[in-house]
C-alpha atoms as a PDB file:
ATOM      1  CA  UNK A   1       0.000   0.000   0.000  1.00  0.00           C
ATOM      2  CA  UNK A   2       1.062   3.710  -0.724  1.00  0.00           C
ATOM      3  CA  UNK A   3       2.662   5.533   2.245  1.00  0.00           C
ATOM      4  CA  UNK A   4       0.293   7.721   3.184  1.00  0.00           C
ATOM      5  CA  UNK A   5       2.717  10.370   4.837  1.00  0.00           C
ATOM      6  CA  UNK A   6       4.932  10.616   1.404  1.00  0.00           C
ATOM      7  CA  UNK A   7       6.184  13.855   0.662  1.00  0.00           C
ATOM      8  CA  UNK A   8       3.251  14.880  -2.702  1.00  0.00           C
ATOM      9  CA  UNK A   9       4.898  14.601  -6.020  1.00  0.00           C
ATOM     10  CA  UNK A  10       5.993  18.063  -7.306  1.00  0.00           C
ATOM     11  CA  UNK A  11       4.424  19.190 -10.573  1.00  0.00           C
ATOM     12  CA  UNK A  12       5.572  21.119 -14.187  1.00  0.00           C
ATOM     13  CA  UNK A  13       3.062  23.217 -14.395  1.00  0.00           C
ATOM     14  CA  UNK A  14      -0.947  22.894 -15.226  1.00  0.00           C
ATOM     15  CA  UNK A  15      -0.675  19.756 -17.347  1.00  0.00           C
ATOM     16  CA  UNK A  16       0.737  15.888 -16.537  1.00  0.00           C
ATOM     17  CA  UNK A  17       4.617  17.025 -17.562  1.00  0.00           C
ATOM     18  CA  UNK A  18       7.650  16.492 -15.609  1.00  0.00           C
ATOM     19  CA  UNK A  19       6.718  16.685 -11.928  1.00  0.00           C
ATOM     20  CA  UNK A  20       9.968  18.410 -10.217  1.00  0.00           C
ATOM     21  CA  UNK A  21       8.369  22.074  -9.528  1.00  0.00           C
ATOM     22  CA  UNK A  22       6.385  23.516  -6.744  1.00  0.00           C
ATOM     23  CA  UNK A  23       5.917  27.063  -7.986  1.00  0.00           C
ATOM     24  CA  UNK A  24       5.439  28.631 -11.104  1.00  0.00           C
ATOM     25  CA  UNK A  25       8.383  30.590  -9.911  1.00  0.00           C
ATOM     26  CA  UNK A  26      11.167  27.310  -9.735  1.00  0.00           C
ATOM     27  CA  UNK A  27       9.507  25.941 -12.917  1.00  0.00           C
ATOM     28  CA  UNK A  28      10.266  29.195 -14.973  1.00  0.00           C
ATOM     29  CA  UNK A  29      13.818  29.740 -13.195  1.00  0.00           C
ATOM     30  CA  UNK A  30      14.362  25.901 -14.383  1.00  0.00           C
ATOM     31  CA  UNK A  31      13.209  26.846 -18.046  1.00  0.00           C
ATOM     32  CA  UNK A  32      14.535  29.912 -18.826  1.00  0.00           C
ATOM     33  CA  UNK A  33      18.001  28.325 -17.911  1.00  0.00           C
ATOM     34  CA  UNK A  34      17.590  25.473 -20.002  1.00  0.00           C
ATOM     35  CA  UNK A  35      16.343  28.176 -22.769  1.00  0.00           C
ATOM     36  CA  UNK A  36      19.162  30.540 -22.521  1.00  0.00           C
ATOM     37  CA  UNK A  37      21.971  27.898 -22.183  1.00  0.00           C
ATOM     38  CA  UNK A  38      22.667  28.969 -18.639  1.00  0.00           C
ATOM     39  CA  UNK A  39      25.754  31.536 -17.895  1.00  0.00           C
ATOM     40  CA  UNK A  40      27.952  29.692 -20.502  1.00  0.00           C
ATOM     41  CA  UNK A  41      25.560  30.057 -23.005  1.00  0.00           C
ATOM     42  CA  UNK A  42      24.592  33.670 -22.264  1.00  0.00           C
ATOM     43  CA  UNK A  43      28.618  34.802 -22.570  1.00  0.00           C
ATOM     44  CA  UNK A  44      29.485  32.322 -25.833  1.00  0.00           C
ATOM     45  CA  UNK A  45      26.493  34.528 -27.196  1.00  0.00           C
ATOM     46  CA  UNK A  46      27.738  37.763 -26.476  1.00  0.00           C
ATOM     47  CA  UNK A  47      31.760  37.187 -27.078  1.00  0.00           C
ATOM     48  CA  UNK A  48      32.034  37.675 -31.078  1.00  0.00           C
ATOM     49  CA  UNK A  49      29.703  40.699 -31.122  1.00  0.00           C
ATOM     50  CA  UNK A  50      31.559  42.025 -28.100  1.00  0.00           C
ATOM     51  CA  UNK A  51      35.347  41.092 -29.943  1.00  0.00           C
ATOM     52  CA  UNK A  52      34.009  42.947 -33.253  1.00  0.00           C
ATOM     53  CA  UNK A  53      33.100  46.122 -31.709  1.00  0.00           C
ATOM     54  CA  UNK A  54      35.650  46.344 -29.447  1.00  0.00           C
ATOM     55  CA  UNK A  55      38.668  45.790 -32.153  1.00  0.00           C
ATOM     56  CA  UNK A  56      36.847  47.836 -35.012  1.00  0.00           C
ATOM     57  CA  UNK A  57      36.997  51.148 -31.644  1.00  0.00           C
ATOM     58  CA  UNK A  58      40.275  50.421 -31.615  1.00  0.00           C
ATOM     59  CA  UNK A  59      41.820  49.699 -35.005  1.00  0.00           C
ATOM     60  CA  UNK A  60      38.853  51.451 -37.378  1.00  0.00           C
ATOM     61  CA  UNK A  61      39.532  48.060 -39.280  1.00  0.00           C
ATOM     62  CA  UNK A  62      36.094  46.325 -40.475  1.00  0.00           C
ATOM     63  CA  UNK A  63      38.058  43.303 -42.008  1.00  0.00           C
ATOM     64  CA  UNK A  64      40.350  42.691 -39.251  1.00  0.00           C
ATOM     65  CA  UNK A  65      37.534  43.410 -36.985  1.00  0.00           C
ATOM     66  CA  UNK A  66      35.736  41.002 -38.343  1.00  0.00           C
ATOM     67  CA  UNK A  67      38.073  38.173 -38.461  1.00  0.00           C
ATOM     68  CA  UNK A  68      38.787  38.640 -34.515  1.00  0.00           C
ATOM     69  CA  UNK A  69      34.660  38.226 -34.434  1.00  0.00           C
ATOM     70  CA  UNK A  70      34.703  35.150 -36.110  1.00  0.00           C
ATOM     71  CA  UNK A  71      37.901  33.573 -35.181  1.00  0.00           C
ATOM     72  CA  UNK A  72      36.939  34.354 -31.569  1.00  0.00           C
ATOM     73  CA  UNK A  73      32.928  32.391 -32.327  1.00  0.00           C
ATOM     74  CA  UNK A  74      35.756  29.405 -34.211  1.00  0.00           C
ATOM     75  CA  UNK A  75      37.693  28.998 -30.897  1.00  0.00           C
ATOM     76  CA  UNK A  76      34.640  28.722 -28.353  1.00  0.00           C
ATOM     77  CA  UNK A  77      32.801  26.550 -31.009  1.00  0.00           C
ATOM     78  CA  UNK A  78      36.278  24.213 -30.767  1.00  0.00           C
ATOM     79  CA  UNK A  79      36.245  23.828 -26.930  1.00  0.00           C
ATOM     80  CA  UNK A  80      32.758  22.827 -27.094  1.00  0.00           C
ATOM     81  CA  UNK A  81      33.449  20.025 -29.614  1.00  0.00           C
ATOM     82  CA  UNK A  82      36.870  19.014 -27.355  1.00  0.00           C
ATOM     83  CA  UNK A  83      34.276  19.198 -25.105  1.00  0.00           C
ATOM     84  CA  UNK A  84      31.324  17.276 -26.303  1.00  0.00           C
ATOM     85  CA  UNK A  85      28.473  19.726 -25.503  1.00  0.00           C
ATOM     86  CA  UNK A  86      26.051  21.567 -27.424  1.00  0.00           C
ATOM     87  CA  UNK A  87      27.347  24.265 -29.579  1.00  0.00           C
ATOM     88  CA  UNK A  88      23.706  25.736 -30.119  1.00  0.00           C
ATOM     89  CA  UNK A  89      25.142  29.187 -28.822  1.00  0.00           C
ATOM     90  CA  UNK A  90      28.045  29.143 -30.519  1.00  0.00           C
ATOM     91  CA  UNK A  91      26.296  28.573 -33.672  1.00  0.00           C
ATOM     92  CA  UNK A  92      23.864  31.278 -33.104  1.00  0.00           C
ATOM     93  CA  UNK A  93      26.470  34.014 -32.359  1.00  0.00           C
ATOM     94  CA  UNK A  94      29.022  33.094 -35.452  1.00  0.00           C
ATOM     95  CA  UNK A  95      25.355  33.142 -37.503  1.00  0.00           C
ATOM     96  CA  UNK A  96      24.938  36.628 -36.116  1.00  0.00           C
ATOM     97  CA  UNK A  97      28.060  37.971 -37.274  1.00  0.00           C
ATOM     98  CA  UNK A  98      28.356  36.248 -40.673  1.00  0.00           C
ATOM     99  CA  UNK A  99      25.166  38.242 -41.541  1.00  0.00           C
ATOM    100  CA  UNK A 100      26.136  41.259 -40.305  1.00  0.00           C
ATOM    101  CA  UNK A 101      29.837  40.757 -42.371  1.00  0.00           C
ATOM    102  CA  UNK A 102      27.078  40.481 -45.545  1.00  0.00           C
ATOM    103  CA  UNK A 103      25.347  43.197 -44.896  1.00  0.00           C
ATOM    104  CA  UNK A 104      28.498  45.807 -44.463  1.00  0.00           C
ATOM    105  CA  UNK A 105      30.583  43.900 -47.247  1.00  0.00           C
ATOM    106  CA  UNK A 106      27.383  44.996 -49.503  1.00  0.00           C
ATOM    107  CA  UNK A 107      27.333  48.534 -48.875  1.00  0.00           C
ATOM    108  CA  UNK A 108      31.251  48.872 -47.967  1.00  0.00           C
ATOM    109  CA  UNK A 109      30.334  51.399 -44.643  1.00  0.00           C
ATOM    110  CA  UNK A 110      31.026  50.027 -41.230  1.00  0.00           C
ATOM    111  CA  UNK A 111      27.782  50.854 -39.385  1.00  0.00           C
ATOM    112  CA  UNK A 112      25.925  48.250 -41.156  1.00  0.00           C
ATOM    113  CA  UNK A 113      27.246  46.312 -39.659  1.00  0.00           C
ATOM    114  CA  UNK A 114      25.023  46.916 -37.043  1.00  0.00           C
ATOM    115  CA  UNK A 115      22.145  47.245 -38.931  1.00  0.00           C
ATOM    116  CA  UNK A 116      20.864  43.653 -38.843  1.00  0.00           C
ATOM    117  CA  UNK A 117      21.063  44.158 -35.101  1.00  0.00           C
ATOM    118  CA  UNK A 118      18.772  46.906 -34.965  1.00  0.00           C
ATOM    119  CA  UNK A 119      16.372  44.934 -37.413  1.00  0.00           C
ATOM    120  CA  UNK A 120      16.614  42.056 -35.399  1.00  0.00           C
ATOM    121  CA  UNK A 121      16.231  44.333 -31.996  1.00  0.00           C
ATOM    122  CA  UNK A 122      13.152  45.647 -33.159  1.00  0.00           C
ATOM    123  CA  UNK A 123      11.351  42.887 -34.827  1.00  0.00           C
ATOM    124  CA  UNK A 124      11.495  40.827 -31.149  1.00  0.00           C
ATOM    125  CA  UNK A 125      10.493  43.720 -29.657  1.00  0.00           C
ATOM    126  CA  UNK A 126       7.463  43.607 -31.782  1.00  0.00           C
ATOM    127  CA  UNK A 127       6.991  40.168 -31.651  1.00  0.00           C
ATOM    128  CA  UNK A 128       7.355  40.585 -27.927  1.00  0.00           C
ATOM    129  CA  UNK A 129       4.743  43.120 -27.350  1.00  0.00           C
ATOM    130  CA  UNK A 130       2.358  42.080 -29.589  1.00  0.00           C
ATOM    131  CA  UNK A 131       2.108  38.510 -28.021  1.00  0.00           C
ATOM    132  CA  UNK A 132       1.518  40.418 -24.653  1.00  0.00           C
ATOM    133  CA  UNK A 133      -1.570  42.597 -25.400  1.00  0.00           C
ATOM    134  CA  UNK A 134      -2.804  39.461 -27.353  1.00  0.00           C
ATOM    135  CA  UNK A 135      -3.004  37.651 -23.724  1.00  0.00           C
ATOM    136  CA  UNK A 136      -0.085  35.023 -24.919  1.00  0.00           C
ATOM    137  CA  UNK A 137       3.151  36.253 -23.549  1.00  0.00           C
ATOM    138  CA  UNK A 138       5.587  34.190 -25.607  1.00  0.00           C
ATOM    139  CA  UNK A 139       7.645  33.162 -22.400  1.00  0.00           C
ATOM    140  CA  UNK A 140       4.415  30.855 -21.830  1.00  0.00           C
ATOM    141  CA  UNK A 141       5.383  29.099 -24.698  1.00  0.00           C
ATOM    142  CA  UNK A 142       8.981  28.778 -24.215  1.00  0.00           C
ATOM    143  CA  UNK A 143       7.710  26.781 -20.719  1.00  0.00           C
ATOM    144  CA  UNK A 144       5.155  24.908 -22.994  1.00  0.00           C
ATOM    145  CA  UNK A 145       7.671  23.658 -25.511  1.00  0.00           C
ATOM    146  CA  UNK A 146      10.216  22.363 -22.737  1.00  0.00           C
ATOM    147  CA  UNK A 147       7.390  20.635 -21.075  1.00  0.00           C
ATOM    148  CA  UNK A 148       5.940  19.114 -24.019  1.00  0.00           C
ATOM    149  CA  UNK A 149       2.579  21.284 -23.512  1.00  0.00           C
ATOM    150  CA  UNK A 150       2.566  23.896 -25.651  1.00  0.00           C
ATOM    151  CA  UNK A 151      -0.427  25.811 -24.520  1.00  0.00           C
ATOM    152  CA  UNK A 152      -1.744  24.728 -21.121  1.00  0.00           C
ATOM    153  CA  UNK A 153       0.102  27.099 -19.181  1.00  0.00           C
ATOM    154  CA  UNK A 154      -2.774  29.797 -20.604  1.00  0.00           C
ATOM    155  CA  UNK A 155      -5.148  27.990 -18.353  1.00  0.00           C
ATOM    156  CA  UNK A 156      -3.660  28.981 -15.429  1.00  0.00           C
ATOM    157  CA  UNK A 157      -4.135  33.053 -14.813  1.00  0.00           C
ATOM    158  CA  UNK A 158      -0.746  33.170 -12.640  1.00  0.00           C
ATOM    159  CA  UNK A 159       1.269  31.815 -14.653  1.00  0.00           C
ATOM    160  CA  UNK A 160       0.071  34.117 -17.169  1.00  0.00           C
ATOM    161  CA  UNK A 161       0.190  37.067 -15.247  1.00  0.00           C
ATOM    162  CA  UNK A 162       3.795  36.271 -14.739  1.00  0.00           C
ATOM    163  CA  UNK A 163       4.869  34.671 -18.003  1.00  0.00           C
ATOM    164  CA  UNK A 164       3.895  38.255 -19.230  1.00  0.00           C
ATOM    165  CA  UNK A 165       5.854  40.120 -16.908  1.00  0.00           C
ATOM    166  CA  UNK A 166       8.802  38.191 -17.513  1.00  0.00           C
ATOM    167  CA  UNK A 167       7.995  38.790 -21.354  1.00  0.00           C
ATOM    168  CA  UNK A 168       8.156  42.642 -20.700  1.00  0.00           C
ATOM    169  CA  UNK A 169      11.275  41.914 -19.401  1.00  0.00           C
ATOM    170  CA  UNK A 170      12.626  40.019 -22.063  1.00  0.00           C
ATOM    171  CA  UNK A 171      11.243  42.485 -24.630  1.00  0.00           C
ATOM    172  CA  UNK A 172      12.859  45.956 -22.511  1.00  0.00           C
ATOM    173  CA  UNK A 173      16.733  45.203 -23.631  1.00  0.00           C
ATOM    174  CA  UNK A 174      15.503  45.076 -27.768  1.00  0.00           C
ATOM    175  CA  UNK A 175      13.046  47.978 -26.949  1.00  0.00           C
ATOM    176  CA  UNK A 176      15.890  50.348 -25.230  1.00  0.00           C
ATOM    177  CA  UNK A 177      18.664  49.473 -28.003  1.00  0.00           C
ATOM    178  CA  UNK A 178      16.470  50.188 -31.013  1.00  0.00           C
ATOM    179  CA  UNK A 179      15.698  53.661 -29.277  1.00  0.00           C
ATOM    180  CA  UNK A 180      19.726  54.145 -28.979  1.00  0.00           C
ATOM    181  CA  UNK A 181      20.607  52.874 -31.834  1.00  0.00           C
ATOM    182  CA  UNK A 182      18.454  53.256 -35.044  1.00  0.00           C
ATOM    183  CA  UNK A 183      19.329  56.949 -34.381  1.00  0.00           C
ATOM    184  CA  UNK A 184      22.912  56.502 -34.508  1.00  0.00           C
ATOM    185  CA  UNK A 185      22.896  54.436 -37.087  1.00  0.00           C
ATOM    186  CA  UNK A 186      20.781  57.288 -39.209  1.00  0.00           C
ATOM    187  CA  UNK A 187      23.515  59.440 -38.175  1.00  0.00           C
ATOM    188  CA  UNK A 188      26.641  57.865 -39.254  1.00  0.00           C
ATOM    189  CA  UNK A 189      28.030  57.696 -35.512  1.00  0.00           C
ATOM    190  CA  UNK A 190      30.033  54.439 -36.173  1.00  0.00           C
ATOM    191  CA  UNK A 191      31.932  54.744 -32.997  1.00  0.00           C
ATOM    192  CA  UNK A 192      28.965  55.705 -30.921  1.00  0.00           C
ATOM    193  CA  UNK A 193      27.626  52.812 -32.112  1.00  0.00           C
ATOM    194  CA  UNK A 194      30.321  50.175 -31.359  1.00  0.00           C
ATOM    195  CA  UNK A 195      30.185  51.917 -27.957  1.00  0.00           C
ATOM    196  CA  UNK A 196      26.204  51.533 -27.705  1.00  0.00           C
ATOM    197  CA  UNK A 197      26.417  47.820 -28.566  1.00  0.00           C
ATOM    198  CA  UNK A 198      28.951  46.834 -26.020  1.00  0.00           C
ATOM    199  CA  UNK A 199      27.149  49.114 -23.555  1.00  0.00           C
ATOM    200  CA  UNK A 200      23.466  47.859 -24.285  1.00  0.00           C
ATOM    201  CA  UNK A 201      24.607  44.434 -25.365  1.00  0.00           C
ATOM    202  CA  UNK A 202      25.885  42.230 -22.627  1.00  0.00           C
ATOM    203  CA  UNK A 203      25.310  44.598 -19.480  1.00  0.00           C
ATOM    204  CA  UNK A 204      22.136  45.340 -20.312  1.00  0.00           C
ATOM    205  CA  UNK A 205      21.188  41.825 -20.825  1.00  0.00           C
ATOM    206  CA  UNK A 206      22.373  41.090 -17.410  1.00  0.00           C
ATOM    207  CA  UNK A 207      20.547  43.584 -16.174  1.00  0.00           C
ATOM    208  CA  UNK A 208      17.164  41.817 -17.683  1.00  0.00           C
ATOM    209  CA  UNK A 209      18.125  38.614 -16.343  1.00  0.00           C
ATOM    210  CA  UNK A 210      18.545  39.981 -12.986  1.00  0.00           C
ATOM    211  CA  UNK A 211      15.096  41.761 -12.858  1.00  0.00           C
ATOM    212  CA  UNK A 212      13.498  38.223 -13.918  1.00  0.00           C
ATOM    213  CA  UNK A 213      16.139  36.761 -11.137  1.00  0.00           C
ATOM    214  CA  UNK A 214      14.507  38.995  -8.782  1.00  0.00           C
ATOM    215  CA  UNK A 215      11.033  38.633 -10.274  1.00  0.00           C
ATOM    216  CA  UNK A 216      11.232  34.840  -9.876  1.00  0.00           C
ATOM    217  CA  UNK A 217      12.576  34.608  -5.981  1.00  0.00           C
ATOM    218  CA  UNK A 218       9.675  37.319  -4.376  1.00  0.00           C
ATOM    219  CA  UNK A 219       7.378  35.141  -4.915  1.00  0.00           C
ATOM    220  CA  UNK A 220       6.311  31.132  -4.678  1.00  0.00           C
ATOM    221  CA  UNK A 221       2.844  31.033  -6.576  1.00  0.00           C
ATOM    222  CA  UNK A 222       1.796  26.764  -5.924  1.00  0.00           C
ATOM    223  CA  UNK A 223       0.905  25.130  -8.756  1.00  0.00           C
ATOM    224  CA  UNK A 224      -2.002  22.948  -9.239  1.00  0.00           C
ATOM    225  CA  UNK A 225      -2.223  20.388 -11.544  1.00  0.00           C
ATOM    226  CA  UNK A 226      -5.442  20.085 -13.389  1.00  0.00           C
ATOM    227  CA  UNK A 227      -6.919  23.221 -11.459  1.00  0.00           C
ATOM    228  CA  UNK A 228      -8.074  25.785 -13.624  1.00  0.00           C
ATOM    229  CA  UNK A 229      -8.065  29.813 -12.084  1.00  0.00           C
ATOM    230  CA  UNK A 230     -10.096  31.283 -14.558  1.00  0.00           C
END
């Protein structure tokens, strides 16, 4: 017979997933590291933008600038094969910069290659917004793909509430550096805006992840399996 004073099994959210979590706050600090790749992941992302802008300030060089970008996205990508982990980060990053060598290569002027960067910024922020004042805050379904239920987080008004918080959060970093930067990039400030995209880059991101840090530790919102709060 089952023990009758067992501690209850802990539970993934509103549906039958993985039952580890007690709050909606643990389950979203557990996802949103899995998401973003954890520290490792976060800095392996930032690096080769960081390298670029940093050696084009200093040697006004976009070729050599971007070589140091890319060969700097080559040698974290190696250590991760030595390594035998996922190079999903990697990948994205040396993606990032290949595009944005295409897009200054094409017009021959250096502050395109932030351009695809400020396209990019803007059309998350978009996305971001949008999928708030729609009522489905995209971080819900970044929890509902990891846990194999893509929408029945939306059933549970908490987890809402807070999955579109912590999308306002996510969305704030694009919003702030397409304010910055478009108009720099209008203006021809090249090394305004090498100093604008170390400044708003991996700081700033930091900064976002330590609001939702802070977000996701006030609080411990129970979560209910089956149980419906609307």
């Amino acid at each position: 017979m089952p023990d009758a004073s067992a501690e209850p099994a802990r539970h993934d959210g509103p549906g039958d997933g993985a039952r580890r979590y007690a709050t909606v706050e643990e389950l979203v600090r557990s996802k949103l590291a899995e998401a973003l790749g954890g520290g490792r992941g976060i800095v392996e992302s930032a690096v080769p933008t960081i390298v670029f802008t940093v050696c084009w300030i200093v040697t006004k060089d976009l070729r050599t600038s971007l070589v140091a970008s890319v060969g700097s996205a080559v040698v974290l990508l190696a250590v991760r094969l030595v390594q035998r982990s996922t190079v999903q980060f990697v990948l994205n990053a040396l993606v990032g910069i290949a595009i944005a060598a295409v897009f200054a290569s094409r017009s021959g002027e250096a502050r395109d290659v932030f351009l695809p960067g400020i396209l990019y910024n803007g059309a998350y922020a978009a996305v971001f917004v949008v999928s708030i004042l729609v009522g489905w805050p995209l971080v819900g379904f970044l929890i509902g793909s990891l846990t194999g239920e893509p929408t029945e987080w939306h059933e549970d008004r908490q987890l809402v509430r807070l999955c579109s918080l912590l999308t306002w959060l996510f969305a704030a970093p694009c919003i702030v550096r397409v304010l910055v930067q478009y108009p720099l990039w209008a203006g021809d400030h090249v090394a305004l805006l090498g100093t604008s995209k170390v400044v708003l880059g991996w700081p700033l991101q930091v900064a976002a992840f330590a609001a939702m840090a802070w977000v996701l530790s006030r609080n411990a919102t129970p979560l209910e399996p089956g149980a419906s709060t609307r």
